[in-house]
N, C-alpha and C. Protein backbone atom coordinates (compact mmCIF):
# COMPACT_ATOMS: atom_id res chain seq x y z
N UNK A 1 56.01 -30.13 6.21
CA UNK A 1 56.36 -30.91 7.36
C UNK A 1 55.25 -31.92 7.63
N UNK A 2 55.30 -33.05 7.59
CA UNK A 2 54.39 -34.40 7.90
C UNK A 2 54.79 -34.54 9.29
N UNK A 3 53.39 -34.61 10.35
CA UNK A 3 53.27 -34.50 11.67
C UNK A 3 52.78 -36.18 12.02
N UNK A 4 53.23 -36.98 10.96
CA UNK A 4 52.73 -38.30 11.34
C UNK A 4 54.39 -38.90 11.54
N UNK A 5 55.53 -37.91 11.53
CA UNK A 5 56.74 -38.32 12.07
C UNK A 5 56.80 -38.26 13.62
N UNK A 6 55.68 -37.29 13.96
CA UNK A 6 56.06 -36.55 15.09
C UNK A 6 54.43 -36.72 15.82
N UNK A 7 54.33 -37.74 16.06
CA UNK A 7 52.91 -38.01 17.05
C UNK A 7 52.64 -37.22 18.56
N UNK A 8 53.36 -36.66 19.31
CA UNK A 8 52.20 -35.69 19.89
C UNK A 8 52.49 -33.77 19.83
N UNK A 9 52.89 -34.07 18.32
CA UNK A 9 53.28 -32.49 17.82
C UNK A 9 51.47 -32.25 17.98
N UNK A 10 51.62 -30.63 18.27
CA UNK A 10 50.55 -30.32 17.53
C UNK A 10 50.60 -29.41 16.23
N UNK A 11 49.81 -29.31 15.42
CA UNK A 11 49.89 -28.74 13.96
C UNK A 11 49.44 -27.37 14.47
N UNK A 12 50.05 -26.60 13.80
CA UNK A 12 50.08 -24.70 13.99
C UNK A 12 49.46 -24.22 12.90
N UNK A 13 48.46 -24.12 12.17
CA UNK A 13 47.95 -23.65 10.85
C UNK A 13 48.44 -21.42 11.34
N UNK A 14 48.60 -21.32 10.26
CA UNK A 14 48.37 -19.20 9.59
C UNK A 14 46.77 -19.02 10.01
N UNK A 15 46.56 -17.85 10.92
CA UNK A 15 45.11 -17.45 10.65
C UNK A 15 43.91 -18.11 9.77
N UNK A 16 42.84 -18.21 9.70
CA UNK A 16 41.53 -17.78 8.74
C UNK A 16 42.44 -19.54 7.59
N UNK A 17 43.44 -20.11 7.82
CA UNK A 17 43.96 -20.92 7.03
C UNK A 17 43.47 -22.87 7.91
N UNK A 18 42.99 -22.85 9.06
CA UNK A 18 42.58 -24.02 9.56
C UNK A 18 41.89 -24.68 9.01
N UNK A 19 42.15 -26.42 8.94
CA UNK A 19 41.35 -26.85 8.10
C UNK A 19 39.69 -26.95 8.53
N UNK A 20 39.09 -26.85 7.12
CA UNK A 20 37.76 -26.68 7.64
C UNK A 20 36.96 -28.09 7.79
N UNK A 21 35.64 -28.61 8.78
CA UNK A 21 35.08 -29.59 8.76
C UNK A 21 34.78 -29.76 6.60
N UNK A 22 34.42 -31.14 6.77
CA UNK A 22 34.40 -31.80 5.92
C UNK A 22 32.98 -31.56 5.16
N UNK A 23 32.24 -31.24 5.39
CA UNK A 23 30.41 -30.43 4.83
C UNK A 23 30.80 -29.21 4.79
N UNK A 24 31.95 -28.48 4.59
CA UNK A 24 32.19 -27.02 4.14
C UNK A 24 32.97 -27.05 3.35
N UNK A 25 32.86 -26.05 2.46
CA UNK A 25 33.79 -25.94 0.75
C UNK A 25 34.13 -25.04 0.82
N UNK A 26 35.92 -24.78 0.36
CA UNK A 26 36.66 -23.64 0.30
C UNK A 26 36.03 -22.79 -0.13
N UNK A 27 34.74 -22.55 -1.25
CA UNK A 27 34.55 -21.21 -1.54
C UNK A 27 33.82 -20.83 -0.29
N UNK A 28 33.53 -21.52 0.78
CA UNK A 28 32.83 -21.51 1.85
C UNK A 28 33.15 -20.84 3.29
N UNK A 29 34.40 -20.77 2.96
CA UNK A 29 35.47 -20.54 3.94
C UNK A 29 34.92 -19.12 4.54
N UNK A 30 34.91 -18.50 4.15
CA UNK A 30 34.96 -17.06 4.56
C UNK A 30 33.56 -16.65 5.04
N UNK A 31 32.54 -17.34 4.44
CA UNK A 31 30.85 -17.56 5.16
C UNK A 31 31.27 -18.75 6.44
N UNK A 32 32.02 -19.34 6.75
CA UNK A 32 31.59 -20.75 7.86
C UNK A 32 32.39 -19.44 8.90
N UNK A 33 33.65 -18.66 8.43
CA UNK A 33 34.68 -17.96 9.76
C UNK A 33 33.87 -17.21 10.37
N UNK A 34 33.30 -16.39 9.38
CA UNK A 34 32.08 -15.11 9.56
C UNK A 34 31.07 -15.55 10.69
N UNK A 35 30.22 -16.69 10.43
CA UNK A 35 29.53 -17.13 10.91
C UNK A 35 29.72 -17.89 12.17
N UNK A 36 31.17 -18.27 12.49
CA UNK A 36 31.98 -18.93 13.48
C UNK A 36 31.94 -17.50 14.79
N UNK A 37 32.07 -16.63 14.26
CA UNK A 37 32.97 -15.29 15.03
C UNK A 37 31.69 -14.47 15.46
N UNK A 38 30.45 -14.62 15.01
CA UNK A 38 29.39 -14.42 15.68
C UNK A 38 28.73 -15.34 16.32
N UNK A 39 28.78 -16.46 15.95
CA UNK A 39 28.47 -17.62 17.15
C UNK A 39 29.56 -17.18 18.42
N UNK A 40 30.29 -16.78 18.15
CA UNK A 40 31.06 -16.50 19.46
C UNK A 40 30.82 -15.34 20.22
N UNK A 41 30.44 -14.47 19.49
CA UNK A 41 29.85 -13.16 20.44
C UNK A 41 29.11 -13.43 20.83
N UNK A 42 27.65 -13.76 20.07
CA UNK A 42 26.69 -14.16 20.41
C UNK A 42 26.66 -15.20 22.22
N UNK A 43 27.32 -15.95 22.13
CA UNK A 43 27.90 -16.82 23.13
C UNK A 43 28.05 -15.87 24.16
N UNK A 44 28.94 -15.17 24.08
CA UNK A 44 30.23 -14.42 25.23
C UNK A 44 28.71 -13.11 25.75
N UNK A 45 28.30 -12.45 25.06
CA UNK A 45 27.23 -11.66 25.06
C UNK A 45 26.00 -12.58 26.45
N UNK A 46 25.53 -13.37 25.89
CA UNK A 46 24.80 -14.26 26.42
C UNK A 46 25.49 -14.83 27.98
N UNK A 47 26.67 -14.91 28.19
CA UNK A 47 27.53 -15.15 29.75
C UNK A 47 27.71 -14.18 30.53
N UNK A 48 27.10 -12.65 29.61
CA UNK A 48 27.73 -11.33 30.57
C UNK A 48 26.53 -11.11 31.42
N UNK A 49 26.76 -10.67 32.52
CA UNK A 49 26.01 -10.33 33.79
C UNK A 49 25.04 -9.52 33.45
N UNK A 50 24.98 -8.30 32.55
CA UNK A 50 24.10 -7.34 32.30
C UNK A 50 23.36 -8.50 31.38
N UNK A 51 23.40 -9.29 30.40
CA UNK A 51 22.46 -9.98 29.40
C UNK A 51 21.54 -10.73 30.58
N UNK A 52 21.91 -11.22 31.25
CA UNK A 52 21.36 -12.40 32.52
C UNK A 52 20.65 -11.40 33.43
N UNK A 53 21.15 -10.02 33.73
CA UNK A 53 19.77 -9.24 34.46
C UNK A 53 18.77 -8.62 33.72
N UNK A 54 19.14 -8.71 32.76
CA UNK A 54 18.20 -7.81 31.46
C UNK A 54 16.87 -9.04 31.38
N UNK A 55 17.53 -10.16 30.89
CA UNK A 55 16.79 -11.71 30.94
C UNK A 55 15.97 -11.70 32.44
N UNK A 56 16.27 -11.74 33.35
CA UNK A 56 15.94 -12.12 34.75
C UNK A 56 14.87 -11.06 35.10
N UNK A 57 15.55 -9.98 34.46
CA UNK A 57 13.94 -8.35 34.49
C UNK A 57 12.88 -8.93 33.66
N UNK A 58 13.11 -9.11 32.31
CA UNK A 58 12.14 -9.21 31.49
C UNK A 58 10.87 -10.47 32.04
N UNK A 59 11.65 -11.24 32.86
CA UNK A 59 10.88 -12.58 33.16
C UNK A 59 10.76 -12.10 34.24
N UNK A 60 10.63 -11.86 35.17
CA UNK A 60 10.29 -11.32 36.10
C UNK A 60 9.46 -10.39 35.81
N UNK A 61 9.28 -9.51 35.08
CA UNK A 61 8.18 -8.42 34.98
C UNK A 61 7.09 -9.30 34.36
N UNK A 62 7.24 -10.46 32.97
CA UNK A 62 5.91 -11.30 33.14
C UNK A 62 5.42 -12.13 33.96
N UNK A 63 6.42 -12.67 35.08
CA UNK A 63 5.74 -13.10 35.88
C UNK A 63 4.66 -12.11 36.74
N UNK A 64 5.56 -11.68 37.42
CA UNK A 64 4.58 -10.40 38.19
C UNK A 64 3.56 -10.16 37.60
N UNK A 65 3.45 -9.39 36.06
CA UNK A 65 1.83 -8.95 35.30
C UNK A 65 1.17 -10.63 35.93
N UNK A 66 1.53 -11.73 35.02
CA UNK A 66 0.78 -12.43 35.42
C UNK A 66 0.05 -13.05 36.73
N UNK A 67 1.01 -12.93 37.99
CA UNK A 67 0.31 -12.79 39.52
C UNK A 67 -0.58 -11.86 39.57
N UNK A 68 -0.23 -10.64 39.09
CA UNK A 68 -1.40 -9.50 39.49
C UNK A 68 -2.93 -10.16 38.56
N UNK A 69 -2.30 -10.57 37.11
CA UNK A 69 -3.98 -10.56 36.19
C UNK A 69 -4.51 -11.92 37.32
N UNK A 70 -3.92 -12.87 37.41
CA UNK A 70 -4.81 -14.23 38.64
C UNK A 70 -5.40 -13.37 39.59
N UNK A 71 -4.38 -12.88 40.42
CA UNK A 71 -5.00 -12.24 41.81
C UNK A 71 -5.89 -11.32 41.67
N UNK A 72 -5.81 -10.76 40.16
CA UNK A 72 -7.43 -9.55 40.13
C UNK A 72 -8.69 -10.60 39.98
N UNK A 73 -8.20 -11.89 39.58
CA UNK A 73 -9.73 -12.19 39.42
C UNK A 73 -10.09 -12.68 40.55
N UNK A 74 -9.14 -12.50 41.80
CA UNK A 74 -9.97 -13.45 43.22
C UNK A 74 -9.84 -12.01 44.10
N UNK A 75 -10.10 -10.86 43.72
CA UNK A 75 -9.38 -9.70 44.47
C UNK A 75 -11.36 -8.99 45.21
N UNK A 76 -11.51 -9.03 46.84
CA UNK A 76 -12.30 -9.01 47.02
C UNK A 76 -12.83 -7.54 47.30
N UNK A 77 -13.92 -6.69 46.57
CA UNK A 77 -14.15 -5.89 46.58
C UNK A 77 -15.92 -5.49 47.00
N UNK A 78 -15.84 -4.88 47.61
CA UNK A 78 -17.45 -4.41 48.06
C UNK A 78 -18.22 -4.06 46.72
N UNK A 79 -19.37 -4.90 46.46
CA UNK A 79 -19.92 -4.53 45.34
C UNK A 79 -21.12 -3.25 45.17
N UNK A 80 -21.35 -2.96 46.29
CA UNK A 80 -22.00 -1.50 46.77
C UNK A 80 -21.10 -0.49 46.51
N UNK A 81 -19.84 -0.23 46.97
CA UNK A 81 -18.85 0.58 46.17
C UNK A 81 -18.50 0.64 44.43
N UNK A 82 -18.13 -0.35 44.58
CA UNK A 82 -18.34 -0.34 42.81
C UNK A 82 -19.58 0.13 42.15
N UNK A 83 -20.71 -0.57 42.49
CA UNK A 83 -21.71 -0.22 41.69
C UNK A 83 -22.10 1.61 41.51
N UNK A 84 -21.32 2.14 43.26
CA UNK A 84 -21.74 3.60 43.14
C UNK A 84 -20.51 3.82 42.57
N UNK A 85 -19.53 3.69 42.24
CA UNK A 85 -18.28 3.99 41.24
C UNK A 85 -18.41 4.34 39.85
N UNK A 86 -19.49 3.10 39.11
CA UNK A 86 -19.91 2.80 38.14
C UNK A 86 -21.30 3.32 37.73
N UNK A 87 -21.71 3.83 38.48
CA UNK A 87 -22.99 4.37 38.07
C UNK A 87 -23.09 5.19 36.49
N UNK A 88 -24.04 4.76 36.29
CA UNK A 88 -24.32 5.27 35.22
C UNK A 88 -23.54 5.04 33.85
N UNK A 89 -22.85 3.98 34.09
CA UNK A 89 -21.81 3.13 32.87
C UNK A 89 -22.45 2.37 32.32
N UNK A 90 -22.62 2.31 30.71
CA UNK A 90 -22.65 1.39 30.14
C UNK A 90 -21.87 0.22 30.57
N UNK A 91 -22.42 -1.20 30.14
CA UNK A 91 -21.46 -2.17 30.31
C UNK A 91 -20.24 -2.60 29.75
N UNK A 92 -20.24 -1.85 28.36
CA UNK A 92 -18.73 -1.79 27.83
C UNK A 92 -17.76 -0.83 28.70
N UNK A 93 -18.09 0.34 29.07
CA UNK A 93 -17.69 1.50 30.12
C UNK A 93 -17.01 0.53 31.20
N UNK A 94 -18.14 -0.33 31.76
CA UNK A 94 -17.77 -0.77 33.07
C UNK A 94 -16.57 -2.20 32.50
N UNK A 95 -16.70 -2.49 31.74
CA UNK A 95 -15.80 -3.66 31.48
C UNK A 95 -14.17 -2.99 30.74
N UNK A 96 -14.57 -1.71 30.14
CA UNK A 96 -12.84 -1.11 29.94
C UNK A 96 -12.36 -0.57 31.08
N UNK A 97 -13.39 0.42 32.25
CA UNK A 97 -12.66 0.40 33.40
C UNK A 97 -11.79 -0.77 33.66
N UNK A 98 -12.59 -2.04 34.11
CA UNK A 98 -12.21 -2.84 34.80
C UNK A 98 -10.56 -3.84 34.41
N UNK A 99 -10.64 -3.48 32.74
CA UNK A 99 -9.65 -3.80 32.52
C UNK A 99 -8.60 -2.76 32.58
N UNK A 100 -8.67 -1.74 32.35
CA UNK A 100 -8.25 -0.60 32.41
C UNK A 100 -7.16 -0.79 34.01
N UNK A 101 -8.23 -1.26 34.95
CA UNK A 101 -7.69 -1.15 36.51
C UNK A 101 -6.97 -2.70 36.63
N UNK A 102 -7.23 -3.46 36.12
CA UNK A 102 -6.45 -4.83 36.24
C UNK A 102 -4.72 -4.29 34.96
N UNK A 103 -5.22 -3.61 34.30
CA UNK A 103 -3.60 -3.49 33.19
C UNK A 103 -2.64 -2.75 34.53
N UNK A 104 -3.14 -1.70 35.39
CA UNK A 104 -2.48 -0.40 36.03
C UNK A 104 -1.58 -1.61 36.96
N UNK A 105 -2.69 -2.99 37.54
CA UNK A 105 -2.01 -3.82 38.85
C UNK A 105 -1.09 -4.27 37.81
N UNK A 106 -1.28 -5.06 37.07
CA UNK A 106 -0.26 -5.51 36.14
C UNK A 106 1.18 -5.51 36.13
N UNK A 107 0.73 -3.91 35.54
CA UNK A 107 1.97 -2.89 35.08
C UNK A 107 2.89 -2.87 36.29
N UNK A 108 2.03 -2.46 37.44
CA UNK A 108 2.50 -2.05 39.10
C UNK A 108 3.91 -3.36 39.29
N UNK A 109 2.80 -4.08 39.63
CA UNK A 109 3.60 -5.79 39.94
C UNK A 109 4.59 -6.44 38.96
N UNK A 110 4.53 -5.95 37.75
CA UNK A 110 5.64 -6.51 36.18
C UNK A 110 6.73 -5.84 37.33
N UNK A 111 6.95 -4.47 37.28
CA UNK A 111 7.35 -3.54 37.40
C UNK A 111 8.44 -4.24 38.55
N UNK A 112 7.47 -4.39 39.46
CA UNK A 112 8.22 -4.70 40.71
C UNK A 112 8.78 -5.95 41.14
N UNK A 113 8.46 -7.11 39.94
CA UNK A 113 9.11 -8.28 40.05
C UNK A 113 10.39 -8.30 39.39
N UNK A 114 9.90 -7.47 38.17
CA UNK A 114 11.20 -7.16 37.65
C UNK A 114 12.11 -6.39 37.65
N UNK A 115 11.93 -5.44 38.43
CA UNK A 115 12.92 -4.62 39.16
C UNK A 115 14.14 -5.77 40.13
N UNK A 116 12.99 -6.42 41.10
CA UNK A 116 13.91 -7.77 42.28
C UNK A 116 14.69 -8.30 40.91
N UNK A 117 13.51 -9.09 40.41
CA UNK A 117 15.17 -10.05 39.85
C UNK A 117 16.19 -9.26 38.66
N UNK A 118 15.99 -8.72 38.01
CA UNK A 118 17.10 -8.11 37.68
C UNK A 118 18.42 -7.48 38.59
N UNK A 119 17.88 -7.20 39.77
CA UNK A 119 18.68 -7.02 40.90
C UNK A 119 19.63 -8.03 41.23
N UNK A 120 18.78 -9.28 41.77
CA UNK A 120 19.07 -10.15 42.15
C UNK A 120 19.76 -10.71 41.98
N UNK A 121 19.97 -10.87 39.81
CA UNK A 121 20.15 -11.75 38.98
C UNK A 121 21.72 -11.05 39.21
N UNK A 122 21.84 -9.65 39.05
CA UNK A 122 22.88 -8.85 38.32
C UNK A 122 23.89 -9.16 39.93
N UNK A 123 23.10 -9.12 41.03
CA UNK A 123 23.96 -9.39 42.16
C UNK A 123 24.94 -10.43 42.10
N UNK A 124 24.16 -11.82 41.90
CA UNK A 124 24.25 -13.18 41.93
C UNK A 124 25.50 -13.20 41.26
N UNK A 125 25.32 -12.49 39.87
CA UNK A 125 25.97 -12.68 38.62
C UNK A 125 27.64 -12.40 39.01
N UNK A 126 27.49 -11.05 39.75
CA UNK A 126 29.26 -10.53 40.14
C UNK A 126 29.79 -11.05 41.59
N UNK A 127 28.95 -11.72 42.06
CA UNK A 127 29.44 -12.52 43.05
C UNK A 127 30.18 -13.77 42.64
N UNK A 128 29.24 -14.35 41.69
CA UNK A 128 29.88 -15.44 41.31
C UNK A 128 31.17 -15.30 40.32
N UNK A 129 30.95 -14.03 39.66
CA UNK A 129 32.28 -13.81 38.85
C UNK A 129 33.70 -13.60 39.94
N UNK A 130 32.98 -12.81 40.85
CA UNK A 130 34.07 -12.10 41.46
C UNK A 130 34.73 -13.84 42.18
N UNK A 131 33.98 -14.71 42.77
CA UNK A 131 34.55 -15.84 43.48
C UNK A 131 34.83 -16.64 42.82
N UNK A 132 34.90 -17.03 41.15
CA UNK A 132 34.96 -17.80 40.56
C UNK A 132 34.10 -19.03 41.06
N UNK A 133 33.55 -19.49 41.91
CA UNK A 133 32.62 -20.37 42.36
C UNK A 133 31.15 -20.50 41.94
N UNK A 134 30.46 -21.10 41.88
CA UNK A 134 29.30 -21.99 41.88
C UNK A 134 28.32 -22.75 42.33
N UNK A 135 28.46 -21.78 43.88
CA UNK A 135 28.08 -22.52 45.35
C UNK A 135 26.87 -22.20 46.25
N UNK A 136 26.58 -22.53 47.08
CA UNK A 136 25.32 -21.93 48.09
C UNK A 136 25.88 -20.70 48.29
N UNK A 137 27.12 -20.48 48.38
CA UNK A 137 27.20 -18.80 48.94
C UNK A 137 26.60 -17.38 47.99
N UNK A 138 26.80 -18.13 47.11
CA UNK A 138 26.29 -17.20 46.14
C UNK A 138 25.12 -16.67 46.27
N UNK A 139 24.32 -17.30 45.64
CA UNK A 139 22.66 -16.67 46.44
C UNK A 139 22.32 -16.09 47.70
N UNK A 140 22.96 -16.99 49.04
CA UNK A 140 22.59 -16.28 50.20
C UNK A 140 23.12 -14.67 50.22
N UNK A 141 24.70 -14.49 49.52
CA UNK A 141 24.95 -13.43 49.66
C UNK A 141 24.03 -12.92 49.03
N UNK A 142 24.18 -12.81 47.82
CA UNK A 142 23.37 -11.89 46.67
C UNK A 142 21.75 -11.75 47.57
N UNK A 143 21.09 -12.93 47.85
CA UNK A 143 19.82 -12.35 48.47
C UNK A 143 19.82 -11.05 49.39
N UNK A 144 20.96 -11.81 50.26
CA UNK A 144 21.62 -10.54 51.75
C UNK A 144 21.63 -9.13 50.97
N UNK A 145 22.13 -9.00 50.02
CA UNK A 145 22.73 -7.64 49.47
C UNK A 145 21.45 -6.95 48.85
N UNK A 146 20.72 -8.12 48.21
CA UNK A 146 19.27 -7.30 47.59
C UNK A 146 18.30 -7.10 48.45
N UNK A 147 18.23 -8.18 49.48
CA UNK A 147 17.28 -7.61 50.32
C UNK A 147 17.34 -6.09 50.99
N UNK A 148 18.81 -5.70 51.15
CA UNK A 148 18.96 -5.51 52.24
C UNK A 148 18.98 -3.78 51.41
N UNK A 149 19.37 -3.92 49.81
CA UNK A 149 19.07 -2.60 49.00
C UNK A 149 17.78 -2.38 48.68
N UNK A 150 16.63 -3.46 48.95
CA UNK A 150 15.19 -3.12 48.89
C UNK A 150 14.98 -2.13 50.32
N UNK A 151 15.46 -3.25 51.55
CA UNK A 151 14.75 -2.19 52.40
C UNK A 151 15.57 -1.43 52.94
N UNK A 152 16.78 -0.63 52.45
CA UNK A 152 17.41 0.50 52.75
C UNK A 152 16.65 1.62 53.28
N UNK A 153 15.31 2.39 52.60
CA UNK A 153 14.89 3.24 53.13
C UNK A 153 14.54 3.23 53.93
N UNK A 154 14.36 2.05 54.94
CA UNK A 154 13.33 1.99 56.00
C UNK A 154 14.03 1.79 57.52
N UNK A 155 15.40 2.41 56.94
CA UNK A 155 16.55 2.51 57.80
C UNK A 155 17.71 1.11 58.10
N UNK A 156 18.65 0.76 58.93
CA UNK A 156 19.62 0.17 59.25
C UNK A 156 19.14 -1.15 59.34
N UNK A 157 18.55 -1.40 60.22
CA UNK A 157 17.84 -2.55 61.39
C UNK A 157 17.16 -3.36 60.29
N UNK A 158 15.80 -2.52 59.47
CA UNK A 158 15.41 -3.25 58.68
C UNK A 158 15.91 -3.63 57.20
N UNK A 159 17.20 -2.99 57.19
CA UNK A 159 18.07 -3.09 56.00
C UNK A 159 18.40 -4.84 55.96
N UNK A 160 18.95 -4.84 57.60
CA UNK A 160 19.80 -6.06 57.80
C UNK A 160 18.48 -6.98 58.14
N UNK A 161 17.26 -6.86 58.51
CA UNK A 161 16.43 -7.83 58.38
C UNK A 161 15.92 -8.07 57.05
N UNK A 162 15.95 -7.30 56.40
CA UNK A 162 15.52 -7.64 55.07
C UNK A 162 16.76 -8.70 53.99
N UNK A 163 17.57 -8.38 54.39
CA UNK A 163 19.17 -9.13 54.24
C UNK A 163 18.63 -10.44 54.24
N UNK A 164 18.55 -10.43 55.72
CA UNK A 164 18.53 -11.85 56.60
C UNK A 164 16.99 -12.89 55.42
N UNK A 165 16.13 -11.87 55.46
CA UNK A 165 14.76 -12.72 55.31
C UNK A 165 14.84 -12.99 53.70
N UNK A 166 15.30 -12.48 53.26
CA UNK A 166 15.66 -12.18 51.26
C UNK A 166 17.08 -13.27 51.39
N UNK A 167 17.92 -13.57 51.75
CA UNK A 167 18.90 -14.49 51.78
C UNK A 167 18.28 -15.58 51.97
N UNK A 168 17.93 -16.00 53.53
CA UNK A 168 17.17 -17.07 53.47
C UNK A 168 15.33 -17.73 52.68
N UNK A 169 15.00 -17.05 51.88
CA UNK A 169 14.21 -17.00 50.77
C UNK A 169 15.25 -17.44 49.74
N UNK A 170 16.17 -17.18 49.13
CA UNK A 170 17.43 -17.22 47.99
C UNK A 170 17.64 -18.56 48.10
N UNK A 171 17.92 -18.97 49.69
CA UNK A 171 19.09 -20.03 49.86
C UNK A 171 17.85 -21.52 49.43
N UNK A 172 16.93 -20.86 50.36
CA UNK A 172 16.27 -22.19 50.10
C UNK A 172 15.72 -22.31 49.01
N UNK A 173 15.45 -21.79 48.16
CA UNK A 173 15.16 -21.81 46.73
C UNK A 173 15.98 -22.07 45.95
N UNK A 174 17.48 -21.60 45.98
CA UNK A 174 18.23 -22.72 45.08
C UNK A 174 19.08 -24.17 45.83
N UNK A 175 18.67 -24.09 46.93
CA UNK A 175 18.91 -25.85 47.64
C UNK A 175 18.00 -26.51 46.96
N UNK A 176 16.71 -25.82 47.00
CA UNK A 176 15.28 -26.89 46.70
C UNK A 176 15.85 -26.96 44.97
N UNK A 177 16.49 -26.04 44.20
CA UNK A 177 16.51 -26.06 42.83
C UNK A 177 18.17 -27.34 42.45
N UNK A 178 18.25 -27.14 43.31
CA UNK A 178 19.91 -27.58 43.45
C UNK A 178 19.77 -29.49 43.48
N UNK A 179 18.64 -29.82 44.45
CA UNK A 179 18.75 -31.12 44.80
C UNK A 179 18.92 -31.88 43.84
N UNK A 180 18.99 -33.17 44.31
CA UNK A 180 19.05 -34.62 43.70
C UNK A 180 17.86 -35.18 42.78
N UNK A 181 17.20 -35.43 41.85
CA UNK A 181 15.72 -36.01 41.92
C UNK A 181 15.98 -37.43 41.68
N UNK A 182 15.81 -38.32 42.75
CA UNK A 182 15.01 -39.76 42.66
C UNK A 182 15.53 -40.68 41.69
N UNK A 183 16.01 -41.38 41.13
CA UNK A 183 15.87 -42.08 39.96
C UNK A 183 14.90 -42.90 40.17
N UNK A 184 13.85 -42.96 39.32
CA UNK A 184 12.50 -44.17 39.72
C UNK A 184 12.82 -45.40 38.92
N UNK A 185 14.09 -45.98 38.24
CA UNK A 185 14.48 -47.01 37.75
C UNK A 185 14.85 -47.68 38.74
């Protein structure tokens, strides 16, 4: 059947039988599909909510190590305490402590940044699935909901202030991410 009788037919190819771009060779066929059908998982994998909090933990836990290693080096400590802490340490002693106690903040703070945004991320993520949208609501909720599962233990009141103060932290951070920038032409 010639579809140049029939201009806005569309052509129906059999499975695995579509024609292939023009830099691929039939013996090729079956390496370009292969390779087509994991570009596509790969893809679909990469859009799911758990990949994007897994992502959002991992970066989040290096951020955090990295706030804690800055803030140990401006972190103010009585040097009369230390020195009686340290007594009697070699200076390698006293310098693996010290790293020793900057890895523990690290670890502490990775821990706990990346705990939030994986939260955050995974919140964000089924909100926006669930609304099909792409909007300010998104974040404020999702902040509302994480804040408000951080400070659950600390009872009702501060559940819903933590809501309130973790939403508006969210919102204005993706307005400020959201804006316009300038054209300087």
């Amino acid at each position: 059947m010639s579809f140049a009788k029939y201009p806005g037919a569309v052509p129906l190819y059999p499975p695995d039988k579509e024609p292939l771009p023009q830099w691929v060779r039939e013996d090729e066929r079956d390496a370009f599909l292969q390779q087509q059908k994991f570009e596509k998982i790969a893809a679909n994998a990469q859009e799911s909510c758990l990949f994007k909090s897994g992502l959002a933990g991992a970066m989040g836990f290096g951020l955090g190590a990295f706030f804690s290693m800055m803030s140990a080096s401006f972190a103010y400590e009585d040097p009369l305490i230390r020195a009686k802490r340290e007594e009697g340490l070699g200076r390698v002693q006293k310098t693996s402590a010290l790293f020793k106690e900057m890895g523990q903040g690290m670890w502490r703070s990775g821990k706990s940044f990346g705990r939030i945004g994986a939260m955050y991320s995974l919140v964000e993520c089924i909100i926006e699935s669930y609304r099909a949208k792409n909007d300010m609501t998104n974040p404020i909720a999702a902040g509302f909901v994480t804040g408000a599962i951080l400070a659950r233990n600390s009872g009702p009141q501060a559940a819903v202030g933590g809501g309130f103060a973790f939403a508006a932290f969210s919102g204005a951070i993706d307005l400020f991410m959201r804006r316009e920038t300038p054209d300087d032409d």
